[in-house]
C-alpha atoms as a PDB file:
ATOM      1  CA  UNK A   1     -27.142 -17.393   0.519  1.00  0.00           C
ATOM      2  CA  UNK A   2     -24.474 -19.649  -0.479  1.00  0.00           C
ATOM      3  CA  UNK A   3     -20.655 -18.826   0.003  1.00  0.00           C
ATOM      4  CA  UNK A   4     -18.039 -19.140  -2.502  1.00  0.00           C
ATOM      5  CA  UNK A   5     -15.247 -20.524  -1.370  1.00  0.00           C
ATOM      6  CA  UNK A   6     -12.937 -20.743  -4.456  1.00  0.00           C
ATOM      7  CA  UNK A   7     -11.518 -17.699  -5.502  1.00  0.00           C
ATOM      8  CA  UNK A   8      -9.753 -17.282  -9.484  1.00  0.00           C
ATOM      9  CA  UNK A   9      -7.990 -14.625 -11.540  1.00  0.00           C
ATOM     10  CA  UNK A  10      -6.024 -15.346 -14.540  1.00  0.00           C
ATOM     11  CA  UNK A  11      -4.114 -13.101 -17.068  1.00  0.00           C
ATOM     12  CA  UNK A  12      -2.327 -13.915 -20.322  1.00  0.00           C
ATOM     13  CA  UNK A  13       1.264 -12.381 -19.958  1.00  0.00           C
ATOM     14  CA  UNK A  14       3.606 -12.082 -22.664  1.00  0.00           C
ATOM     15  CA  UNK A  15       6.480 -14.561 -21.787  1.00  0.00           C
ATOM     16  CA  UNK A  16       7.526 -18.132 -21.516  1.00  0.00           C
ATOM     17  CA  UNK A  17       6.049 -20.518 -19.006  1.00  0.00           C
ATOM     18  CA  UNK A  18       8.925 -21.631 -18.105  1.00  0.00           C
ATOM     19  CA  UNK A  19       9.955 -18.317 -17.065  1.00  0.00           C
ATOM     20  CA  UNK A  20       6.812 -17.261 -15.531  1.00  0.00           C
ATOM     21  CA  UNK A  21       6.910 -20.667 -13.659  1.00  0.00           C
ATOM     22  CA  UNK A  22      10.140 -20.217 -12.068  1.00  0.00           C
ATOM     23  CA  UNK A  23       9.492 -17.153  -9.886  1.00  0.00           C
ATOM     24  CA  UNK A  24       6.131 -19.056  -8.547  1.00  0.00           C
ATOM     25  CA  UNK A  25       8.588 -22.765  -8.017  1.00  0.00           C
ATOM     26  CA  UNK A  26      11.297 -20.477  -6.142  1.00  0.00           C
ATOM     27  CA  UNK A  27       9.946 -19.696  -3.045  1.00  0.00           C
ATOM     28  CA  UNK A  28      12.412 -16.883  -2.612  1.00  0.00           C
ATOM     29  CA  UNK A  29      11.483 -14.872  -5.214  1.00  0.00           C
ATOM     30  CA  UNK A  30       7.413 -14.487  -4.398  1.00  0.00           C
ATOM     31  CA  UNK A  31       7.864 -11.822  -2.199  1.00  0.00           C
ATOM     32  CA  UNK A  32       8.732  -9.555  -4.741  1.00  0.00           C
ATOM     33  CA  UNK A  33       5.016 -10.470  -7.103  1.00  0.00           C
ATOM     34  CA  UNK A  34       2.915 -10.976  -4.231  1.00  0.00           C
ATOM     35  CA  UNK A  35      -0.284  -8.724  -4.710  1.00  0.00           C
ATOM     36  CA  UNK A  36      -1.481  -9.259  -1.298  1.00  0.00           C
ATOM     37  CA  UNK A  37       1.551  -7.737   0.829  1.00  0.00           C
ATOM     38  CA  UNK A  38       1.360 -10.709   2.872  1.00  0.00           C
ATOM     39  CA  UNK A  39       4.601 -12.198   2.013  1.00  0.00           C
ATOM     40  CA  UNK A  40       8.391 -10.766   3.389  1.00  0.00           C
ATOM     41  CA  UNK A  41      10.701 -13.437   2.732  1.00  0.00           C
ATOM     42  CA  UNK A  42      11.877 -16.702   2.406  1.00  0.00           C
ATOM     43  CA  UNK A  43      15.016 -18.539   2.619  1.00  0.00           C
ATOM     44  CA  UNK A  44      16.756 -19.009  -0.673  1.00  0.00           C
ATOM     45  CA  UNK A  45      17.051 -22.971  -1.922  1.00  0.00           C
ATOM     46  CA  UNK A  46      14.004 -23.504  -1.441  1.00  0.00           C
ATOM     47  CA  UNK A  47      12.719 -24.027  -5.534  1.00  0.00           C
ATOM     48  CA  UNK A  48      10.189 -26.964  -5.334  1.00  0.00           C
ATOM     49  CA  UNK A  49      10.375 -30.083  -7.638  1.00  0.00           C
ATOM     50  CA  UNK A  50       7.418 -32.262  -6.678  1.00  0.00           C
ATOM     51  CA  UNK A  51       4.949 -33.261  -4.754  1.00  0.00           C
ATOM     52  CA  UNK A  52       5.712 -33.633  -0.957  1.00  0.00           C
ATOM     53  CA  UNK A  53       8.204 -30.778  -0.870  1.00  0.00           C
ATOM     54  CA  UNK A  54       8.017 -28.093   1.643  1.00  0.00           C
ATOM     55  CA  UNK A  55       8.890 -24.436   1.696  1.00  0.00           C
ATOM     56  CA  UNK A  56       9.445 -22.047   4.412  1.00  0.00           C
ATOM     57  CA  UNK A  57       7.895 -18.474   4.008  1.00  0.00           C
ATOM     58  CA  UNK A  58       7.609 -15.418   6.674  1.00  0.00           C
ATOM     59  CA  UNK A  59       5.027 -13.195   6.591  1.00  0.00           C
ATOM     60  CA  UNK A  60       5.103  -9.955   7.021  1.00  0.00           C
ATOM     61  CA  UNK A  61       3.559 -10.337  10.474  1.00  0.00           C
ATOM     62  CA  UNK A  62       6.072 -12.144  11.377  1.00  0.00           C
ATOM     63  CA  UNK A  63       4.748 -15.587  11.098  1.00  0.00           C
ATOM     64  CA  UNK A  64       6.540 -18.592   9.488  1.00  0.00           C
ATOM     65  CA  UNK A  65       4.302 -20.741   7.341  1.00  0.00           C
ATOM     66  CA  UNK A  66       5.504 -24.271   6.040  1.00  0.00           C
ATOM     67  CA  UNK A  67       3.706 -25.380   2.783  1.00  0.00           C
ATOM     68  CA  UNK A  68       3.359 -28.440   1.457  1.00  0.00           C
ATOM     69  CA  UNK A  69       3.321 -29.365  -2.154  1.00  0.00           C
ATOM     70  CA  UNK A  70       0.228 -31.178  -3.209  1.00  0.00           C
ATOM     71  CA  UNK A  71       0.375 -30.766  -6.825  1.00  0.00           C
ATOM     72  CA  UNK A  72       3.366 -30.005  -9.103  1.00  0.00           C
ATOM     73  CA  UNK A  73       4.071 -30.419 -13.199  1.00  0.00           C
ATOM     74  CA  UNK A  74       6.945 -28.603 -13.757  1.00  0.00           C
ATOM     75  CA  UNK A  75       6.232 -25.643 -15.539  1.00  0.00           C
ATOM     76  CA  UNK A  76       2.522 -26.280 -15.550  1.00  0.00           C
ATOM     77  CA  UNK A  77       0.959 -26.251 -12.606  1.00  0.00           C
ATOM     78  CA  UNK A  78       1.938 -26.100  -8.324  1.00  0.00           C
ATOM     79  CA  UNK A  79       0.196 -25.976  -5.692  1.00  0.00           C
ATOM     80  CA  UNK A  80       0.095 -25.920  -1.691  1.00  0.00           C
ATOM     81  CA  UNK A  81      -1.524 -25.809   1.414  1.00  0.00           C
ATOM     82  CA  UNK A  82       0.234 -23.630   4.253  1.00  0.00           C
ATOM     83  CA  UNK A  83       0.321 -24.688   7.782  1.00  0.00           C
ATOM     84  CA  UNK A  84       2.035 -23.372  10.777  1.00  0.00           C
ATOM     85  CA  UNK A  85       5.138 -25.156  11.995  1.00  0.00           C
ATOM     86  CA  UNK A  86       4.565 -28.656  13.437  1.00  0.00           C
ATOM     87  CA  UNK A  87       1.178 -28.749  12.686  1.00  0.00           C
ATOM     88  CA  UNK A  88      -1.496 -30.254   9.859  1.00  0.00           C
ATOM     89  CA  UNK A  89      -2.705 -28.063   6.905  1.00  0.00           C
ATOM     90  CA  UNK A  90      -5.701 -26.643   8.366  1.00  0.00           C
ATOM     91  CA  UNK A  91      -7.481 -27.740   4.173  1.00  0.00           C
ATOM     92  CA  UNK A  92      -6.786 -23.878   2.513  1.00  0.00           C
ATOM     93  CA  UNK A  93      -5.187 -24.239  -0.994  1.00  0.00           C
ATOM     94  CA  UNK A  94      -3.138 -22.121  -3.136  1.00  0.00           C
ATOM     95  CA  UNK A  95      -2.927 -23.291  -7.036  1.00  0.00           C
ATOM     96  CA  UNK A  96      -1.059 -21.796  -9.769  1.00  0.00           C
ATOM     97  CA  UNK A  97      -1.637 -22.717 -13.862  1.00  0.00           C
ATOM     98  CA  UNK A  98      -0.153 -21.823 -16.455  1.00  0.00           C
ATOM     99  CA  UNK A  99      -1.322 -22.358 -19.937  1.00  0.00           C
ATOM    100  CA  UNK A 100       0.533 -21.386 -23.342  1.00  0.00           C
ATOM    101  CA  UNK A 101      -1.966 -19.655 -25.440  1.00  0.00           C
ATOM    102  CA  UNK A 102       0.358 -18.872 -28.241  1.00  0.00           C
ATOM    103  CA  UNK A 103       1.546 -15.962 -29.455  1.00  0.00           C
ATOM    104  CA  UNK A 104       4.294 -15.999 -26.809  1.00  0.00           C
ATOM    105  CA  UNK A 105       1.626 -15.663 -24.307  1.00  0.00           C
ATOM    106  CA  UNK A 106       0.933 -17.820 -21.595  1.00  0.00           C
ATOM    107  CA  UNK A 107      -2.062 -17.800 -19.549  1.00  0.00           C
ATOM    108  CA  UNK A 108      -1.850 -17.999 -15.702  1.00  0.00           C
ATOM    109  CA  UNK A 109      -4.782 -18.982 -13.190  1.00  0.00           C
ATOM    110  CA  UNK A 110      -4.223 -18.534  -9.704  1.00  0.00           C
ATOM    111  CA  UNK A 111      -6.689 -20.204  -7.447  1.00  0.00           C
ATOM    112  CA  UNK A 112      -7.334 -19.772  -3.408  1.00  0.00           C
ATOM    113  CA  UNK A 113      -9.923 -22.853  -2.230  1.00  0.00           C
ATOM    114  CA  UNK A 114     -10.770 -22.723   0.972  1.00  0.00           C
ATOM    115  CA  UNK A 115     -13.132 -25.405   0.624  1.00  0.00           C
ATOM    116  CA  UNK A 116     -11.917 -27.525   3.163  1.00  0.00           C
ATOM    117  CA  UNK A 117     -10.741 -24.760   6.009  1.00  0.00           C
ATOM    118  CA  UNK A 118     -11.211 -26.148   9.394  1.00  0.00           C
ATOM    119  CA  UNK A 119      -9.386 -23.395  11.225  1.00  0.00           C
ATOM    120  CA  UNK A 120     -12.035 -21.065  12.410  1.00  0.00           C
ATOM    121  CA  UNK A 121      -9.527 -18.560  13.149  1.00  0.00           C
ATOM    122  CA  UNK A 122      -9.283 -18.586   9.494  1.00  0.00           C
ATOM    123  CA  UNK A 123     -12.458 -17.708   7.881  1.00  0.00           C
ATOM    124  CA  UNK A 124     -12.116 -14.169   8.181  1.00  0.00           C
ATOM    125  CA  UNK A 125      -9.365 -13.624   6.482  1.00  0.00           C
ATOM    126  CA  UNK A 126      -9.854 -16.409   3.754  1.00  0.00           C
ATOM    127  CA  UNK A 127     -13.147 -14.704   3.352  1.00  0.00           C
ATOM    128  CA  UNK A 128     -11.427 -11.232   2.745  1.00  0.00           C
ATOM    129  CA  UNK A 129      -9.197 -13.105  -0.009  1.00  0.00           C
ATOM    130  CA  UNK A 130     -10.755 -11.534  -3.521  1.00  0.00           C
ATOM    131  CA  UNK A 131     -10.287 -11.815  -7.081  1.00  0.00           C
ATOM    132  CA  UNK A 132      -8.982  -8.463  -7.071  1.00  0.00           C
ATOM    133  CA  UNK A 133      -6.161  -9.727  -4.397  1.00  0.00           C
ATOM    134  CA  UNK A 134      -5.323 -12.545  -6.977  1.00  0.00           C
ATOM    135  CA  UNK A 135      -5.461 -10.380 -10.369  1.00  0.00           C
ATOM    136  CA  UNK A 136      -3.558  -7.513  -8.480  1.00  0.00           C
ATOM    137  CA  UNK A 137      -0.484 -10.776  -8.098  1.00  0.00           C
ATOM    138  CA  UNK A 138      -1.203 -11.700 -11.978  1.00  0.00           C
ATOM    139  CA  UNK A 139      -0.505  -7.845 -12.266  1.00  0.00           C
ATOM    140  CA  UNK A 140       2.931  -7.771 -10.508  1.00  0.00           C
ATOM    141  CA  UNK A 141       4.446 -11.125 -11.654  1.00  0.00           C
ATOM    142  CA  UNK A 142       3.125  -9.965 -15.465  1.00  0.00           C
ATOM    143  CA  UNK A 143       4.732  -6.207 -14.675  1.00  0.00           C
ATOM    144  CA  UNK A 144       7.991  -8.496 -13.541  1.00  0.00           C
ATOM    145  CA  UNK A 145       8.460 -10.656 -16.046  1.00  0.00           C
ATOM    146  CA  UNK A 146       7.802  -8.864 -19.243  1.00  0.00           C
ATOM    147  CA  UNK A 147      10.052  -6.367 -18.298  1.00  0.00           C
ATOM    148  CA  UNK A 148      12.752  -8.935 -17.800  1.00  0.00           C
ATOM    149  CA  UNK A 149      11.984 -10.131 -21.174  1.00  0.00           C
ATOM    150  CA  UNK A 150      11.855  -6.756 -22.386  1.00  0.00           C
ATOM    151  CA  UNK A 151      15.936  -6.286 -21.293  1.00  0.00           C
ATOM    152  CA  UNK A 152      16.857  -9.306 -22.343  1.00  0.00           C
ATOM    153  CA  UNK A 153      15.308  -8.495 -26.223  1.00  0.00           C
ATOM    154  CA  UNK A 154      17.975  -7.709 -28.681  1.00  0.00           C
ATOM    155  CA  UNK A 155      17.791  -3.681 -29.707  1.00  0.00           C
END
């Protein structure tokens, strides 16, 4: 039996990419979308512009994960492989897309490959990671945003 090791969920939601795309490029504000619970905080500042830029991010264990940048088109796509402080990416990735599809919608993709995981310690939980986990973060940053856009609507 083979094992997948890429996990995707997308959703069209009704706003901008641009706007959609700044609560994923600001660090700070993904605790508030994040479908998995695994996120608490991180330090405002932080809103990544290309490649090679980190982020900070606790977890609400406790940890502190830095993540690296390895693909970024503003307003398009980003994407980033955590690692714990001081040390290499152990090869997990987390990828964001965003796609007008007209209508003022845009679609989103969210991607988890864990393809190239060396950490053993790992593979449990990147095995636990599900499409449900990634649609239930489509859900939260859709709920999030289209109310915004909602407020800011003239009556």
């Amino acid at each position: 039996m083979s094992e997948e090791h890429i996990v995707t969920a997308n959703r069209d939601i009704r706003a901008e990419a641009a706007q959609i795309f700044e609560l994923i490029a600001d660090p700070a504000q993904q605790p508030t979308w994040d479908g998995n619970d695994n996120l608490a905080e991180a330090p405002q500042g932080q809103r990544v512009r290309a490649v090679g830029d980190l982020f900070t991010m606790q977890l609400t264990g406790g940890q502190i994960r830095v993540n690296h940048i390895v693909e970024f088109e503003e307003g398009r796509r980003i994407a980033w492989r955590p690692s714990e402080p001081g040390k290499q990416p152990p090869g997990h990735l987390w990828r964001w897309e965003l796609e007008p599809a007209g209508d003022g919608l845009t679609r989103v993709t969210q991607t988890y490959d864990w393809t190239d995981l060396t950490d053993t310690n790992r593979l449990k939980r990147a095995r636990a990671t599900t499409a449900d986990m990634l649609a239930a973060s489509l859900m939260r940053l859709a709920a999030l945003v289209e109310s915004t856009e909602r407020s800011v609507e003239p009556s």
